[in-house]
PDB file of N, CA and C in Angstrom:
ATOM      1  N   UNK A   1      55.756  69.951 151.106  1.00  0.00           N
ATOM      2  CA  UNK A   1      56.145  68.565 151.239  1.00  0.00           C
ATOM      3  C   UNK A   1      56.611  68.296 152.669  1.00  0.00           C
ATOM      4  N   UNK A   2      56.074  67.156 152.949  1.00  0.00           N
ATOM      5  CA  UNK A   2      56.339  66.382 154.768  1.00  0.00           C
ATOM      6  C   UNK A   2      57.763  66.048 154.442  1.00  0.00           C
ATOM      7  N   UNK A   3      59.181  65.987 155.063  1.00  0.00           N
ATOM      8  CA  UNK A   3      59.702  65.574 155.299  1.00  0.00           C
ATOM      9  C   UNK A   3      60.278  64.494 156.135  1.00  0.00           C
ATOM     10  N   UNK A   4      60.772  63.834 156.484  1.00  0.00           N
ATOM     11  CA  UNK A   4      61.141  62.857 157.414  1.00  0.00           C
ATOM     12  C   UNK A   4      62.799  62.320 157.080  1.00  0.00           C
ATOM     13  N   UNK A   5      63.843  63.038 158.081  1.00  0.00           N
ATOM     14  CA  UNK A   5      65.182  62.686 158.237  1.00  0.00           C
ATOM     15  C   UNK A   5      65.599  61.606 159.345  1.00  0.00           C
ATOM     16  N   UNK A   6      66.373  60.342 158.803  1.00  0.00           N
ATOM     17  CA  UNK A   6      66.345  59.121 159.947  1.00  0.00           C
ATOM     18  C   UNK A   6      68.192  59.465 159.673  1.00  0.00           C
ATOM     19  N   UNK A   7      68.433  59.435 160.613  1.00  0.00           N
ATOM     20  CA  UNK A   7      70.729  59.514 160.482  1.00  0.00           C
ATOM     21  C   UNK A   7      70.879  57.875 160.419  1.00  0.00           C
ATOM     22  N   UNK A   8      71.670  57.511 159.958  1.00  0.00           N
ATOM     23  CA  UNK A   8      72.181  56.215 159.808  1.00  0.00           C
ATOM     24  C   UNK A   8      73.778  56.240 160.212  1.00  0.00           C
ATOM     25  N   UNK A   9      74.018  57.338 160.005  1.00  0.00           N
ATOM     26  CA  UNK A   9      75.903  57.856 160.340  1.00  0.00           C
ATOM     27  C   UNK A   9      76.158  59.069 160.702  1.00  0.00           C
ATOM     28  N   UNK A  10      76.994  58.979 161.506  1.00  0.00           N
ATOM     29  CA  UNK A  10      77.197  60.406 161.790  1.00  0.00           C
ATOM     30  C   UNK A  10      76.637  61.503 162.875  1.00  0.00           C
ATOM     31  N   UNK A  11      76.947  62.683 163.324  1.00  0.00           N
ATOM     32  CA  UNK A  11      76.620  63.669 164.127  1.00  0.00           C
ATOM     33  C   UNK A  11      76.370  64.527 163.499  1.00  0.00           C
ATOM     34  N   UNK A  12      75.115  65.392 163.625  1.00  0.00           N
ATOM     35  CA  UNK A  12      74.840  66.688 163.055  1.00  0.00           C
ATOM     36  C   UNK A  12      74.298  67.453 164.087  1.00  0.00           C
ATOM     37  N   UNK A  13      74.088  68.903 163.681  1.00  0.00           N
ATOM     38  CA  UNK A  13      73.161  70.080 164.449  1.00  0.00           C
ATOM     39  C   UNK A  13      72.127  70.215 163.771  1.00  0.00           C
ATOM     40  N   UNK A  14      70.908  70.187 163.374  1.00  0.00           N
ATOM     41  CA  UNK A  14      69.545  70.376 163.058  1.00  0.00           C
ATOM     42  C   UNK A  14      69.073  71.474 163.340  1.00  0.00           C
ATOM     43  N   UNK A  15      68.958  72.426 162.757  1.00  0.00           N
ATOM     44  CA  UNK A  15      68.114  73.547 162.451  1.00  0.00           C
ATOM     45  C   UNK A  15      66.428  73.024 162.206  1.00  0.00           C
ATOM     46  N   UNK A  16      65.487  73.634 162.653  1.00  0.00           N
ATOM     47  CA  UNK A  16      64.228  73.306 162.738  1.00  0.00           C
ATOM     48  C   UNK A  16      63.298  74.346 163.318  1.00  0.00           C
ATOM     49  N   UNK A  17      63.247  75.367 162.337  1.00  0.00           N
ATOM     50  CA  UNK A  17      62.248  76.676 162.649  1.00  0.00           C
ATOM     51  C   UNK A  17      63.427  77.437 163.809  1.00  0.00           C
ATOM     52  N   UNK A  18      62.936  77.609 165.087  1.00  0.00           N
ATOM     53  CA  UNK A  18      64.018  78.523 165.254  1.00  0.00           C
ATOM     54  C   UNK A  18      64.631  77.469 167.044  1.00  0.00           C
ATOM     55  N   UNK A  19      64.553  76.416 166.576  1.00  0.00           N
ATOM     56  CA  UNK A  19      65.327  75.399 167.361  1.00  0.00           C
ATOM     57  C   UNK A  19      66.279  74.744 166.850  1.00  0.00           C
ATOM     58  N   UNK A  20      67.463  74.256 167.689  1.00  0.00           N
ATOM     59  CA  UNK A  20      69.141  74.039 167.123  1.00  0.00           C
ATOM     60  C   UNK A  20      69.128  72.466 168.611  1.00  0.00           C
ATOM     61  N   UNK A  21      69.387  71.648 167.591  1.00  0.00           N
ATOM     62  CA  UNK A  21      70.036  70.383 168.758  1.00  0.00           C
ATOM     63  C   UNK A  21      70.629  69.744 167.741  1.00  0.00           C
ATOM     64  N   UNK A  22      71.461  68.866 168.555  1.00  0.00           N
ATOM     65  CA  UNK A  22      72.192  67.636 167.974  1.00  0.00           C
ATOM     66  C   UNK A  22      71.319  66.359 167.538  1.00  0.00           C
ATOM     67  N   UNK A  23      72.001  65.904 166.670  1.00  0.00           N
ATOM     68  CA  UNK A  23      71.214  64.492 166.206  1.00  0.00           C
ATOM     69  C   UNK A  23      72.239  62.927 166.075  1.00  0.00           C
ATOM     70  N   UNK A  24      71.696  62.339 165.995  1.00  0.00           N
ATOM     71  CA  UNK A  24      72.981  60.970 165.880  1.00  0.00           C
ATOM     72  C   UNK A  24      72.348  59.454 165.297  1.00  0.00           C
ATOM     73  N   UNK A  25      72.976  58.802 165.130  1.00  0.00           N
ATOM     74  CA  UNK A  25      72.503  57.489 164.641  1.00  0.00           C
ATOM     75  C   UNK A  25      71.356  56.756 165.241  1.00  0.00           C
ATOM     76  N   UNK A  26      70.605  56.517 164.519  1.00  0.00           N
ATOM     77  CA  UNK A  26      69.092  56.437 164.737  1.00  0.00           C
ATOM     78  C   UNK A  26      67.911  57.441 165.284  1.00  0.00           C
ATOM     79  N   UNK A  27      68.253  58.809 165.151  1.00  0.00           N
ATOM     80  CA  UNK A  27      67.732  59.639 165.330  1.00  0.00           C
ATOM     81  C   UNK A  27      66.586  59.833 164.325  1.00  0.00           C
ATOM     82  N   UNK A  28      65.451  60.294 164.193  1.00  0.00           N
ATOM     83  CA  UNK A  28      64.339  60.213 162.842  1.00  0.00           C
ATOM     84  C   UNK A  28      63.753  62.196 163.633  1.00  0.00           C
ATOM     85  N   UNK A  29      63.538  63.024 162.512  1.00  0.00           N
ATOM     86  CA  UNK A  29      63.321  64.000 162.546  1.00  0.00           C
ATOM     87  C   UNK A  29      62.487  63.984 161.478  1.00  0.00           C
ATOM     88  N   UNK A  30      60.970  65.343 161.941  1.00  0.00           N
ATOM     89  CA  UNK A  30      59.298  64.738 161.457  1.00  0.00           C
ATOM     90  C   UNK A  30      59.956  66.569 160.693  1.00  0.00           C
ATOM     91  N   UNK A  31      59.699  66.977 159.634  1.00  0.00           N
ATOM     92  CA  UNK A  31      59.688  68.371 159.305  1.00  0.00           C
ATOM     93  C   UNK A  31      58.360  69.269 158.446  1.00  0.00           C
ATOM     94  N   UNK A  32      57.920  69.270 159.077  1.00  0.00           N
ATOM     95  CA  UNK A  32      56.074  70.149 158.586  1.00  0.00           C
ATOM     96  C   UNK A  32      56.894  70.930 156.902  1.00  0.00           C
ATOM     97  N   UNK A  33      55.332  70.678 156.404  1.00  0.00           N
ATOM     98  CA  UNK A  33      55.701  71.604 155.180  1.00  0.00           C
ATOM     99  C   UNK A  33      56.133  73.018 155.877  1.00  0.00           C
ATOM    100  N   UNK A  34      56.870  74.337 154.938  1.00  0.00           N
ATOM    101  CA  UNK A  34      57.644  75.147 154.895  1.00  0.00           C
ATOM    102  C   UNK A  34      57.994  75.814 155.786  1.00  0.00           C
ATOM    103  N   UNK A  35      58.584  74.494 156.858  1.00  0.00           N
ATOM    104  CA  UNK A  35      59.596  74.812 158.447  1.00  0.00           C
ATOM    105  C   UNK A  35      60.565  74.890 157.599  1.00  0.00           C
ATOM    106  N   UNK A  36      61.448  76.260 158.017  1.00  0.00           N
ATOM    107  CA  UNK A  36      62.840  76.534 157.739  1.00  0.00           C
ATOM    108  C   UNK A  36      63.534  75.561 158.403  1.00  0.00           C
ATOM    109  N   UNK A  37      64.677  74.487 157.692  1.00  0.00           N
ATOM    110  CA  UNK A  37      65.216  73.649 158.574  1.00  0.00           C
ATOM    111  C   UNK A  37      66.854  73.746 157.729  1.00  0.00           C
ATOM    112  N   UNK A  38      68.162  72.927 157.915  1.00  0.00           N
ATOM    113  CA  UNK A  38      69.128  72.511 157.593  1.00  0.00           C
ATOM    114  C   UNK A  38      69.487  71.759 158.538  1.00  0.00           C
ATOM    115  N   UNK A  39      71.018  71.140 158.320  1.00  0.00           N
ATOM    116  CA  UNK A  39      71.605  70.303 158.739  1.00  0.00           C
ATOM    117  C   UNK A  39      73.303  69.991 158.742  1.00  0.00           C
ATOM    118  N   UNK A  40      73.807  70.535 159.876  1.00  0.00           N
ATOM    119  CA  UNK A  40      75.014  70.073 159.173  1.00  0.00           C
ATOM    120  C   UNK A  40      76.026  69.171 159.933  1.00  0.00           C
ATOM    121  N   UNK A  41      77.116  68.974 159.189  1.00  0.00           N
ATOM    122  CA  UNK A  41      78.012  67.612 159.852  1.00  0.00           C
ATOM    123  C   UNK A  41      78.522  68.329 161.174  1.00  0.00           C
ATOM    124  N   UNK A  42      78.695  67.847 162.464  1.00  0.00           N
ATOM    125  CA  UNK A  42      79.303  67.987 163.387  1.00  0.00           C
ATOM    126  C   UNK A  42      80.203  66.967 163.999  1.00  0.00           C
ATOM    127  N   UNK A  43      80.375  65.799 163.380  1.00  0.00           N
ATOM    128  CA  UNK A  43      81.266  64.626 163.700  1.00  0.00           C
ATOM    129  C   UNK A  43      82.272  64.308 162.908  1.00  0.00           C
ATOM    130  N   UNK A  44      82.651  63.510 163.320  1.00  0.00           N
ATOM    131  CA  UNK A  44      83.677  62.807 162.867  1.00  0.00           C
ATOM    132  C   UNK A  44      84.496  62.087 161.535  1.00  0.00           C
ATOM    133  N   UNK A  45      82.663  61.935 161.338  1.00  0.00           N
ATOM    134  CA  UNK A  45      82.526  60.664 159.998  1.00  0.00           C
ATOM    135  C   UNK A  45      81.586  61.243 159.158  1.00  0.00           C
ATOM    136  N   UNK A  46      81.496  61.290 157.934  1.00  0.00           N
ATOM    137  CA  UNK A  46      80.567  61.696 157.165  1.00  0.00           C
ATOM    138  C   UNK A  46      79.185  61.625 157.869  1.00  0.00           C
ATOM    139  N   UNK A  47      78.432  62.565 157.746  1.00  0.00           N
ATOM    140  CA  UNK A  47      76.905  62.430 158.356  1.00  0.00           C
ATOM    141  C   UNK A  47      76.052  62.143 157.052  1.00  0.00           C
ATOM    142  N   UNK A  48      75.436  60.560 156.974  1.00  0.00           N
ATOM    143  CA  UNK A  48      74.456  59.944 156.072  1.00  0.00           C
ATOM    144  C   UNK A  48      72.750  60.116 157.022  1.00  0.00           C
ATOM    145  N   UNK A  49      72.434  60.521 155.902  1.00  0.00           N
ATOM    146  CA  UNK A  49      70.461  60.669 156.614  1.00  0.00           C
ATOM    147  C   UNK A  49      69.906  59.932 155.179  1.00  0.00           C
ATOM    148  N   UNK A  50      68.552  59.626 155.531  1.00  0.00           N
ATOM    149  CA  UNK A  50      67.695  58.566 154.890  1.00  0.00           C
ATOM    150  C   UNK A  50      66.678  59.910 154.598  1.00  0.00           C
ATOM    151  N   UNK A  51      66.211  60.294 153.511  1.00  0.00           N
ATOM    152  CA  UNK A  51      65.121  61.775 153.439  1.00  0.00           C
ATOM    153  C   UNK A  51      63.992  60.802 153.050  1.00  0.00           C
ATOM    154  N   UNK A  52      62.924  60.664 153.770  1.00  0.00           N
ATOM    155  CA  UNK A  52      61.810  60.474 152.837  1.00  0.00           C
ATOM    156  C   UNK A  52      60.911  61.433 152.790  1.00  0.00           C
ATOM    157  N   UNK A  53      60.188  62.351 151.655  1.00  0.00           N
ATOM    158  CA  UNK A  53      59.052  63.145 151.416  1.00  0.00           C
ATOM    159  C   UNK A  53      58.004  62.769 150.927  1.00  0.00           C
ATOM    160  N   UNK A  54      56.902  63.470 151.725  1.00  0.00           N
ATOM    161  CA  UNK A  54      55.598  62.781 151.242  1.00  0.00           C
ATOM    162  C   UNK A  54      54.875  64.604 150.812  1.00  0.00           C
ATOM    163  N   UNK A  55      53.759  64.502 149.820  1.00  0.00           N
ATOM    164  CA  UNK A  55      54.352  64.071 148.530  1.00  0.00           C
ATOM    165  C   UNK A  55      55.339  64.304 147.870  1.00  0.00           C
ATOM    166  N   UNK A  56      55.626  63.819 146.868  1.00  0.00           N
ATOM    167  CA  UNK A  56      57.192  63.133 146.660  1.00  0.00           C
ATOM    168  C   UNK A  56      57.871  64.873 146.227  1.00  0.00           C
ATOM    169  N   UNK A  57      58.948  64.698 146.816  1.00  0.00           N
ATOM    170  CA  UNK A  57      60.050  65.936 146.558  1.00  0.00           C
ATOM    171  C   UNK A  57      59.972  66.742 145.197  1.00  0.00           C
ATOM    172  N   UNK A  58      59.792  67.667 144.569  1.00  0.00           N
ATOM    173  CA  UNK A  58      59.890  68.375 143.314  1.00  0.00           C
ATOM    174  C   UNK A  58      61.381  69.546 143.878  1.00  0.00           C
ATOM    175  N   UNK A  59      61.822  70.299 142.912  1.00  0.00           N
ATOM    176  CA  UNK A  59      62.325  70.939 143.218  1.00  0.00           C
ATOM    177  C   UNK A  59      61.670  72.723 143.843  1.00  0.00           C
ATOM    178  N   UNK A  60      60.977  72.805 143.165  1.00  0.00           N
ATOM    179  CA  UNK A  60      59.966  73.898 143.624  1.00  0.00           C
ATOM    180  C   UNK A  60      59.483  74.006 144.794  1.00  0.00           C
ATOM    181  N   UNK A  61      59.858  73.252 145.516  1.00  0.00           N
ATOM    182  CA  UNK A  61      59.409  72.976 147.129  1.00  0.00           C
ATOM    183  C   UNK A  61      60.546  73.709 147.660  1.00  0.00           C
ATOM    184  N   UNK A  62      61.456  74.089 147.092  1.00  0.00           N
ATOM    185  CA  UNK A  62      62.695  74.364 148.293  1.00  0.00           C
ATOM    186  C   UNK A  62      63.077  76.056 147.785  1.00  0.00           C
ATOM    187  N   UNK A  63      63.245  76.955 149.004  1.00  0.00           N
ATOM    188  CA  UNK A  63      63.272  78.387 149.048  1.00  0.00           C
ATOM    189  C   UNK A  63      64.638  78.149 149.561  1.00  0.00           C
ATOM    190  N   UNK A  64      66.079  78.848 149.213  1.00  0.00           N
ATOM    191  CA  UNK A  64      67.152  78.811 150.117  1.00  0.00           C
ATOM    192  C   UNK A  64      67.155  80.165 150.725  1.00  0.00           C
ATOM    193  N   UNK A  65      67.534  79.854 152.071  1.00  0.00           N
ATOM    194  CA  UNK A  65      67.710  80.971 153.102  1.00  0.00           C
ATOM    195  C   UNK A  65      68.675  81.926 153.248  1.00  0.00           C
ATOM    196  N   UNK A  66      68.934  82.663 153.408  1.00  0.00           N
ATOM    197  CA  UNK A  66      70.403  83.371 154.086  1.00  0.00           C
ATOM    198  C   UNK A  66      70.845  82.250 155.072  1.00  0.00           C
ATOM    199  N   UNK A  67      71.993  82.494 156.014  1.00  0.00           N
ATOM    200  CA  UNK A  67      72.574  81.901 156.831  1.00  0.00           C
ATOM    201  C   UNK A  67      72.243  83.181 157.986  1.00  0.00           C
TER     202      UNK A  67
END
């Protein structure tokens, strides 16, 4: 499944295969089927993202990683 993360709130760090940056309000992130990715809060304020997946999300799509 294609992913696509848009932030609406908030600061995060983005994991994305084996690249690490910051993200912020109005930021939109494209994620290829089975790129290792996460996300986590680095601000202030709750970090809200918009997920849309094409085709549509199942749960069987998702492998969790070690850290």
């Amino acid at each position: 499944t294609e992913e696509i993360y848009h932030i609406t709130q908030g600061k995060g760090l983005m994991r994305l295969g084996d690249q690490m940056f910051e993200v912020t309000v109005g930021d939109s992130i494209c994620i290829a089927p089975g790129t290792l990715h996460n996300i986590k809060n680095i601000g202030e304020v709750p970090l809200k993202i918009l997920c849309c997946c094409s085709p549509p999300y199942r749960d069987s799509d998702t492998e969790l990683a070690a850290d």
